[in-house]
N, C-alpha and C. Protein backbone atom coordinates (compact mmCIF):
# COMPACT_ATOMS: atom_id res chain seq x y z
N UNK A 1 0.85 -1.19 0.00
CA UNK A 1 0.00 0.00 0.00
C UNK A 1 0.89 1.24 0.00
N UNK A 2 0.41 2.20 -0.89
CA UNK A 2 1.32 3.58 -1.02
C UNK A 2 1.10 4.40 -0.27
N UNK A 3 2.37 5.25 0.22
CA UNK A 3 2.08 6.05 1.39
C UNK A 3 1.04 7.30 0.98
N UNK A 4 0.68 7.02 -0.09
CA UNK A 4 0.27 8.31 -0.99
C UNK A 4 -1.46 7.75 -0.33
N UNK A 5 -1.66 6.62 -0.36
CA UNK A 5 -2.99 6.04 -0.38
C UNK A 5 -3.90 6.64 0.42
N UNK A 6 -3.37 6.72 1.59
CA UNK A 6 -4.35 7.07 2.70
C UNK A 6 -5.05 8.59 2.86
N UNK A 7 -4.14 9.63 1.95
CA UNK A 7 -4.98 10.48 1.65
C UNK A 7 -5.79 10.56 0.51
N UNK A 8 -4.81 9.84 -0.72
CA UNK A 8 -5.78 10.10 -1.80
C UNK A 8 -6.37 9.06 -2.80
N UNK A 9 -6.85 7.94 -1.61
CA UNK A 9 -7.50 6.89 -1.78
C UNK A 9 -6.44 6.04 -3.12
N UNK A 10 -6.71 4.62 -2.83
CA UNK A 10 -5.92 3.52 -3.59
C UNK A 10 -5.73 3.84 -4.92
N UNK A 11 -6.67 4.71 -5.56
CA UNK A 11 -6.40 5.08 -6.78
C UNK A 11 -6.70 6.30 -7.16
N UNK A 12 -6.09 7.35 -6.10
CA UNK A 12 -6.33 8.82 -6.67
C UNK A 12 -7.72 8.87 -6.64
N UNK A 13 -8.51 8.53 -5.68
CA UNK A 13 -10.25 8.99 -6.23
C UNK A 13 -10.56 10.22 -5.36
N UNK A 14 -9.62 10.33 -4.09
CA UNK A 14 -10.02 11.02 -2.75
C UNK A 14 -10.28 12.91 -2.83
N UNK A 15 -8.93 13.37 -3.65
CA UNK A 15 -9.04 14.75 -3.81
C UNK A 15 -9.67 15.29 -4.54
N UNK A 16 -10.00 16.53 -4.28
CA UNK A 16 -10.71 16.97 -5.27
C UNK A 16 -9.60 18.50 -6.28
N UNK A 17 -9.30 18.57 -7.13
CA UNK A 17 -9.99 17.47 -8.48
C UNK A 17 -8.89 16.21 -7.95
N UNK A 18 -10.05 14.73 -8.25
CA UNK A 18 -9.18 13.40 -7.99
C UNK A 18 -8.08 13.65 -8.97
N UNK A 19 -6.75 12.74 -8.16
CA UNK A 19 -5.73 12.72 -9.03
C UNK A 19 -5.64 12.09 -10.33
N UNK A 20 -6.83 10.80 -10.20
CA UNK A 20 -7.18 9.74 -11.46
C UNK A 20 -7.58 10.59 -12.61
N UNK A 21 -8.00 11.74 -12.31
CA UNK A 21 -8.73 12.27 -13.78
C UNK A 21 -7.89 14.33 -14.19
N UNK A 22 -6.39 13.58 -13.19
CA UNK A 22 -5.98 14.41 -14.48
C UNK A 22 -4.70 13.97 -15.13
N UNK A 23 -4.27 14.27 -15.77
CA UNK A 23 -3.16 13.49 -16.47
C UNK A 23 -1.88 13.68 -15.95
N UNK A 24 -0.74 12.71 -16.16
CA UNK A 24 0.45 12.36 -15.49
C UNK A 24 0.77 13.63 -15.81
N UNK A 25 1.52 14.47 -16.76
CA UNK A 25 2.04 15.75 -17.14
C UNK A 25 1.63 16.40 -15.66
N UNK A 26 0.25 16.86 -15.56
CA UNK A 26 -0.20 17.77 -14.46
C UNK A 26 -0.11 17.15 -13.23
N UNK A 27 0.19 16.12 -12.77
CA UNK A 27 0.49 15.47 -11.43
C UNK A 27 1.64 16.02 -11.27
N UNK A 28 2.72 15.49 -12.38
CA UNK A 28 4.16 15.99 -11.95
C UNK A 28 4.85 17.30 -11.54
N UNK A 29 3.69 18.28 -12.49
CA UNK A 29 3.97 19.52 -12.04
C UNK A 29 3.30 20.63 -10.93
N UNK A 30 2.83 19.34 -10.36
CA UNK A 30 2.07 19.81 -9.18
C UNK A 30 2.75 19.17 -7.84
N UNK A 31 3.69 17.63 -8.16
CA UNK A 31 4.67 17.66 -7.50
C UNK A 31 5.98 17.93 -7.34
N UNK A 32 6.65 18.60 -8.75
CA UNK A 32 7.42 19.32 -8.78
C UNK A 32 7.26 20.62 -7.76
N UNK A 33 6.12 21.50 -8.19
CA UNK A 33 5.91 22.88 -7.02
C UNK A 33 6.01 22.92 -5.61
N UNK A 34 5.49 21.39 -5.76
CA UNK A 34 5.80 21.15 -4.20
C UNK A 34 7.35 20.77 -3.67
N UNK A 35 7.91 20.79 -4.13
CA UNK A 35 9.85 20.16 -4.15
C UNK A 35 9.99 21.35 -3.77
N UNK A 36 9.87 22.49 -4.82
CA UNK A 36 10.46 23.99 -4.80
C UNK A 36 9.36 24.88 -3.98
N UNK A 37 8.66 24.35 -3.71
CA UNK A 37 7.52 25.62 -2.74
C UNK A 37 6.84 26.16 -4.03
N UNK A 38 6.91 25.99 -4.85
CA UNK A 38 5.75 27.01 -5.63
C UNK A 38 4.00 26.51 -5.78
N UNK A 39 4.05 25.36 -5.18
CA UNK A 39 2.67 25.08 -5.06
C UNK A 39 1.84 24.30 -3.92
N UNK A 40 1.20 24.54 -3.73
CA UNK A 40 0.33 23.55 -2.82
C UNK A 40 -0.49 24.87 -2.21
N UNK A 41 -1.27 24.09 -1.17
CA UNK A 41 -2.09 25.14 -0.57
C UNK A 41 -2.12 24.18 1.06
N UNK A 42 -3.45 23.85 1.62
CA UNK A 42 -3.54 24.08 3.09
C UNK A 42 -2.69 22.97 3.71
N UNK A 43 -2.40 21.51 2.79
CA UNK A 43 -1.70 20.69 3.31
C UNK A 43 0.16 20.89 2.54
N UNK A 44 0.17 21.72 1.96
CA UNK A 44 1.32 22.15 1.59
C UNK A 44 2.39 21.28 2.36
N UNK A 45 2.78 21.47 3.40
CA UNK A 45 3.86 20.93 4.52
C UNK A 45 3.73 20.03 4.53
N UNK A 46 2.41 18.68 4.49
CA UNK A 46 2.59 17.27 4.40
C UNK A 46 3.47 16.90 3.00
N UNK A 47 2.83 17.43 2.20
CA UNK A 47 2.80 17.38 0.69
C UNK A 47 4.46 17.61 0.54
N UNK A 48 5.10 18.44 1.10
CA UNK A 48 6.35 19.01 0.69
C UNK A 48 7.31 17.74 1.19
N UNK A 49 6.79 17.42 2.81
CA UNK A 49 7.69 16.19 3.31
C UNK A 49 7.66 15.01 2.35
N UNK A 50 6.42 14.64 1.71
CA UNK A 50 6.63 13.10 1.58
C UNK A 50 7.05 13.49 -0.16
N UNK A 51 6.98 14.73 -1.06
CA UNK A 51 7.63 14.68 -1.90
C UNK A 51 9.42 14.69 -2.15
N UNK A 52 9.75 15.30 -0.90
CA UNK A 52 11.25 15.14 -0.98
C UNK A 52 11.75 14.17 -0.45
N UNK A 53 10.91 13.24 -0.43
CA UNK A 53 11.25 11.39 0.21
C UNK A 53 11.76 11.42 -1.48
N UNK A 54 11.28 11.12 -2.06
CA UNK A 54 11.66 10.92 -3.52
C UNK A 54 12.21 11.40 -4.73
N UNK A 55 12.26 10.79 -5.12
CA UNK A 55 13.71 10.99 -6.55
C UNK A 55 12.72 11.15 -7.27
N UNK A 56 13.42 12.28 -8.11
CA UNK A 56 12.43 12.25 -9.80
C UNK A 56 12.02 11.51 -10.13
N UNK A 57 12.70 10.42 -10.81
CA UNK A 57 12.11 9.08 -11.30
C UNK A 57 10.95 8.47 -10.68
N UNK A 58 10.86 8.71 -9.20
CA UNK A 58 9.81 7.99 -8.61
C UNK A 58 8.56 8.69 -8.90
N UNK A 59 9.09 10.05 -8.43
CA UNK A 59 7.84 10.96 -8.49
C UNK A 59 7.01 10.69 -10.07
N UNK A 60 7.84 10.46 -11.01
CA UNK A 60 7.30 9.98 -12.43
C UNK A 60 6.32 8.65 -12.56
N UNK A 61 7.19 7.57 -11.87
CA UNK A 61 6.37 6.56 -11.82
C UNK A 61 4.91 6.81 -11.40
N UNK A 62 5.14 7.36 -10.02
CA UNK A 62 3.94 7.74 -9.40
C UNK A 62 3.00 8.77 -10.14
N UNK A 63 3.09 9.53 -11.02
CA UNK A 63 2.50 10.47 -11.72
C UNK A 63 1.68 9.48 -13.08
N UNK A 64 2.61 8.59 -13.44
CA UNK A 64 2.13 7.51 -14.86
C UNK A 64 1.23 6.92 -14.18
N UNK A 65 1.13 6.64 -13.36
CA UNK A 65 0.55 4.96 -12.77
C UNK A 65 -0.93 5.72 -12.28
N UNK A 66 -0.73 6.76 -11.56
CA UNK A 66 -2.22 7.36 -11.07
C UNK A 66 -2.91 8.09 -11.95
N UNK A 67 -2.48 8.73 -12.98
CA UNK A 67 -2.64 10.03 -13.47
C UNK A 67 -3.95 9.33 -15.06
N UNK A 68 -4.83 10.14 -15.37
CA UNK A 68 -5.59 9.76 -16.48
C UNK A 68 -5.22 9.19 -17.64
N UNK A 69 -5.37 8.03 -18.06
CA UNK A 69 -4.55 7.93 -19.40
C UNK A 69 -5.40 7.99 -20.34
């Protein structure tokens, strides 16, 4: 189970807009902003910790695998 899961349900269904229905491109650059601070909003600070757990590459995987295809 992904640490990602528990907020945004097993398959991206939880947030709003769910992560499932937008495409990998816009995941990544929404976890990119969060690496550098240029994005997020009220959970910003969770968001920032568990993105700098990871390496680009991962953050990619994770963006393909959830993201709308």
């Amino acid at each position: 189970k992904s640490s990602c899961a528990g907020c945004h349900g097993s398959m991206g269904e939880k947030v709003n807009p769910p992560l499932n229905e937008q495409t990998p491109d816009a995941i990544m650059t929404k976890l990119k902003g969060y690496a550098d601070g240029s994005f997020g909003g009220e959970k910003k600070s969770v968001m920032v910790n568990v993105v700098k757990k990871h390496k680009e590459d991962d953050l990619k995987t994770i963006a393909d695998f959830i993201g709308k295809k």
